[in-house]
N, C-alpha and C. Protein backbone atom coordinates (compact mmCIF):
# COMPACT_ATOMS: atom_id res chain seq x y z
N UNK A 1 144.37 36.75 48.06
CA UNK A 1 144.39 35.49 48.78
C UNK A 1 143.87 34.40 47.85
N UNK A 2 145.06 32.61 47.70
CA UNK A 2 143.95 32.09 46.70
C UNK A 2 143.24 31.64 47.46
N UNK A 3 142.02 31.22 46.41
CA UNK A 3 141.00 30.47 46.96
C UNK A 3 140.97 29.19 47.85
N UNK A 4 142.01 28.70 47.83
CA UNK A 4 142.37 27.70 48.60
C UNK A 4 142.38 28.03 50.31
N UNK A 5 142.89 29.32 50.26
CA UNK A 5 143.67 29.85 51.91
C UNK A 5 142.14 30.34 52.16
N UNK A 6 141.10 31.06 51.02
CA UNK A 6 140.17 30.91 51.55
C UNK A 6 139.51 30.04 52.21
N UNK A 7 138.96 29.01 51.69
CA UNK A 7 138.25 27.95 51.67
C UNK A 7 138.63 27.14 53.15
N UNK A 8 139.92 27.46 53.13
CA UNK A 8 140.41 26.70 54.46
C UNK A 8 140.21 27.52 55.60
N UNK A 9 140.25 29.13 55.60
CA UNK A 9 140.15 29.58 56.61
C UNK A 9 138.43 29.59 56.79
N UNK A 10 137.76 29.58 55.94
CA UNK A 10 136.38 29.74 56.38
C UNK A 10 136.10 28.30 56.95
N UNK A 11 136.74 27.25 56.45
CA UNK A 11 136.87 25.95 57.27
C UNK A 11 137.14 25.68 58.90
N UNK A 12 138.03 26.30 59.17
CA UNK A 12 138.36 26.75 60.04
C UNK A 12 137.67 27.60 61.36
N UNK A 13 136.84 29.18 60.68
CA UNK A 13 136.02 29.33 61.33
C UNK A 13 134.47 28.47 61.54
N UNK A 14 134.49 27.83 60.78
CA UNK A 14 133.14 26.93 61.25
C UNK A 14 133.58 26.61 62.11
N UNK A 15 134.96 25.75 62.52
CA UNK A 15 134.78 24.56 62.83
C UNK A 15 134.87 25.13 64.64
N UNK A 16 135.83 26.12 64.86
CA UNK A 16 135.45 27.12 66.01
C UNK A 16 134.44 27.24 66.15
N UNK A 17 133.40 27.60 65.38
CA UNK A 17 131.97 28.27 65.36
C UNK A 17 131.00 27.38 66.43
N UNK A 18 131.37 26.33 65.79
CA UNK A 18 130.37 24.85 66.25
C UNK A 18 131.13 24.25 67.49
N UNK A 19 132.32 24.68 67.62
CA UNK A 19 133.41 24.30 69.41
C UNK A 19 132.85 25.14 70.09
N UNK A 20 132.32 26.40 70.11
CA UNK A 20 132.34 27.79 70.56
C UNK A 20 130.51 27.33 71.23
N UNK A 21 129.85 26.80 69.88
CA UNK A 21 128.71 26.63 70.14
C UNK A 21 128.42 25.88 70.87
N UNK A 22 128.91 24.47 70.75
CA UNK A 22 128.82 23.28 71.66
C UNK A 22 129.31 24.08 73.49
N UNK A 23 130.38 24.65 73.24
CA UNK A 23 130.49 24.79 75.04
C UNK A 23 129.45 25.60 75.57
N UNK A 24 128.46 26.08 74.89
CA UNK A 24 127.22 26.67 75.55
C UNK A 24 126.23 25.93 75.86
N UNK A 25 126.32 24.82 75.29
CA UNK A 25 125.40 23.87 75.76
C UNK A 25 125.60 22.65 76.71
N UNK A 26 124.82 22.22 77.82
CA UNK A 26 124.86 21.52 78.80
C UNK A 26 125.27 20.25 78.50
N UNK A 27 124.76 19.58 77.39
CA UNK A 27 125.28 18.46 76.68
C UNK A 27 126.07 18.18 75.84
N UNK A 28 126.86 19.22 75.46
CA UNK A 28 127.84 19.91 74.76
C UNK A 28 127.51 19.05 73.45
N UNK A 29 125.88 18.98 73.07
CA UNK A 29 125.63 18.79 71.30
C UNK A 29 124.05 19.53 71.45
N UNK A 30 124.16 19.66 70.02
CA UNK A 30 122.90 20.17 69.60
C UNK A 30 121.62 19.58 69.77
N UNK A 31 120.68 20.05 70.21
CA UNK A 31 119.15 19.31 70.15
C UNK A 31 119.12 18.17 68.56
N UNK A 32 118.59 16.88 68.48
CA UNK A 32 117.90 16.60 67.88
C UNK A 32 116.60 16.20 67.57
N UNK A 33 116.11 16.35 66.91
CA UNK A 33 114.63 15.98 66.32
C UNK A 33 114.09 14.69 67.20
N UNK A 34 115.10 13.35 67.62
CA UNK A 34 114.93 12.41 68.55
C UNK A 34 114.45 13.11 70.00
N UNK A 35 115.18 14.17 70.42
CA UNK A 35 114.90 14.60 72.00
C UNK A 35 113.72 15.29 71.83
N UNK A 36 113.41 16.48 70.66
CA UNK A 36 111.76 16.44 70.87
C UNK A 36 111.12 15.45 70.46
N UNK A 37 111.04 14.66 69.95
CA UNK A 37 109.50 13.67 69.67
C UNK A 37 110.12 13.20 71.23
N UNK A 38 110.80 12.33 72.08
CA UNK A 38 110.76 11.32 72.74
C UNK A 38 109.71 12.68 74.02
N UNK A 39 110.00 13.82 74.16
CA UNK A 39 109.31 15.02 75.08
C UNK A 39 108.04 14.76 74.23
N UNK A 40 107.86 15.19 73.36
CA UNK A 40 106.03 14.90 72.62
C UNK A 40 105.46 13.88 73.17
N UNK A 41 106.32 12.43 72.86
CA UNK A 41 105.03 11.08 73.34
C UNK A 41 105.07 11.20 74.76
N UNK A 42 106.00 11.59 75.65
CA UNK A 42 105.86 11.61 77.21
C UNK A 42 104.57 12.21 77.32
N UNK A 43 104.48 13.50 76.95
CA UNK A 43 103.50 14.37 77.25
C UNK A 43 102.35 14.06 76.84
N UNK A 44 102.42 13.46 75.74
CA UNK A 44 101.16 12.70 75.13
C UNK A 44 100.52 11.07 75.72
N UNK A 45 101.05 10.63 76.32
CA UNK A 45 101.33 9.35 76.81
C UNK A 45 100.63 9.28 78.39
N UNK A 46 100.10 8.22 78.66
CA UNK A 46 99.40 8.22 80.24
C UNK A 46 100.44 8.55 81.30
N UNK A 47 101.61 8.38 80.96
CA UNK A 47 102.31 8.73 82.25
C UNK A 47 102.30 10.46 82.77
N UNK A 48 101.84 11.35 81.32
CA UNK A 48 102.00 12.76 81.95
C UNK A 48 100.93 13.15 82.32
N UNK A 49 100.08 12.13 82.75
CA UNK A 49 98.27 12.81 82.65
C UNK A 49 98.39 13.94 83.94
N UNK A 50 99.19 14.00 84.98
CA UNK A 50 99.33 14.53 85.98
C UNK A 50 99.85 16.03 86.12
N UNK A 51 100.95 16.14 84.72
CA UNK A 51 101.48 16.97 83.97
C UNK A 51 101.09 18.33 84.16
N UNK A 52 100.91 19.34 84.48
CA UNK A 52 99.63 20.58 84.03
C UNK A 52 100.26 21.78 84.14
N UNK A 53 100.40 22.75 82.86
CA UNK A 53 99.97 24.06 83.49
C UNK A 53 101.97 24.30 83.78
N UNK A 54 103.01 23.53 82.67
CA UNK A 54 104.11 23.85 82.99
C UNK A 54 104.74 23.58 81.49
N UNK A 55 106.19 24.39 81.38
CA UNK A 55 106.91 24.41 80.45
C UNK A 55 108.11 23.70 80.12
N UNK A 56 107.71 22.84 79.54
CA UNK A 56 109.21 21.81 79.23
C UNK A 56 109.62 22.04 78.25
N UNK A 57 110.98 22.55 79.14
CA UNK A 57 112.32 23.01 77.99
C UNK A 57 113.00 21.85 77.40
N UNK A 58 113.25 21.54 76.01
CA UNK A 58 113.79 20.90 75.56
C UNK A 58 115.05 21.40 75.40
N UNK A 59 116.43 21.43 75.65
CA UNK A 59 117.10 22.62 75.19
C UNK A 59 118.19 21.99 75.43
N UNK A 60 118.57 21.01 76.28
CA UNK A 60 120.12 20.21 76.74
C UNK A 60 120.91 20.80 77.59
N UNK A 61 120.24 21.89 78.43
CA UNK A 61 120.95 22.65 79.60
C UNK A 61 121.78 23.67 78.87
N UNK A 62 121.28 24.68 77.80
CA UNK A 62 121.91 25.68 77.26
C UNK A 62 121.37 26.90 77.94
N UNK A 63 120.59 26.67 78.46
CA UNK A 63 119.88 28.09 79.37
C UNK A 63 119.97 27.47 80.81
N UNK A 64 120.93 28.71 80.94
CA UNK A 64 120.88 27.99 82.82
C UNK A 64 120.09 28.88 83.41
N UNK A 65 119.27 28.20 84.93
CA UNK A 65 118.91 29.01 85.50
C UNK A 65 118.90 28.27 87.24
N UNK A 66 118.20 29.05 87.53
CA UNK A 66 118.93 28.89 89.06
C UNK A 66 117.38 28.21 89.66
């Protein structure tokens, strides 16, 4: 196979890879570094003083649960 038909088919499976990946997620994109810090200062911030004793998923609705 040349390297070319390679290169393209492994192109290819990424690009499935990351379609495949995205439909598992609720927001159909990946977490960024923006969605945790903006969860950090909430929690850090006077509005969560009330907050306690719970787990915030950052995750974009990739884990469902009921």
């Amino acid at each position: 196979m040349p390297i070319y038909s390679m290169a393209k088919a492994a192109i290819n499976s990424l690009t499935h890879a990351r379609a495949a990946f995205r439909l598992n997620i609720g927001l159909s994109r990946p977490c960024r570094p923006e969605d945790v810090a903006a969860s950090v200062v909430f929690l850090a911030s006077d509005r969560a003083g009330f907050v306690t004793g719970t787990n915030l998923r950052v995750e974009g609705g990739s884990v469902s649960t009921l």
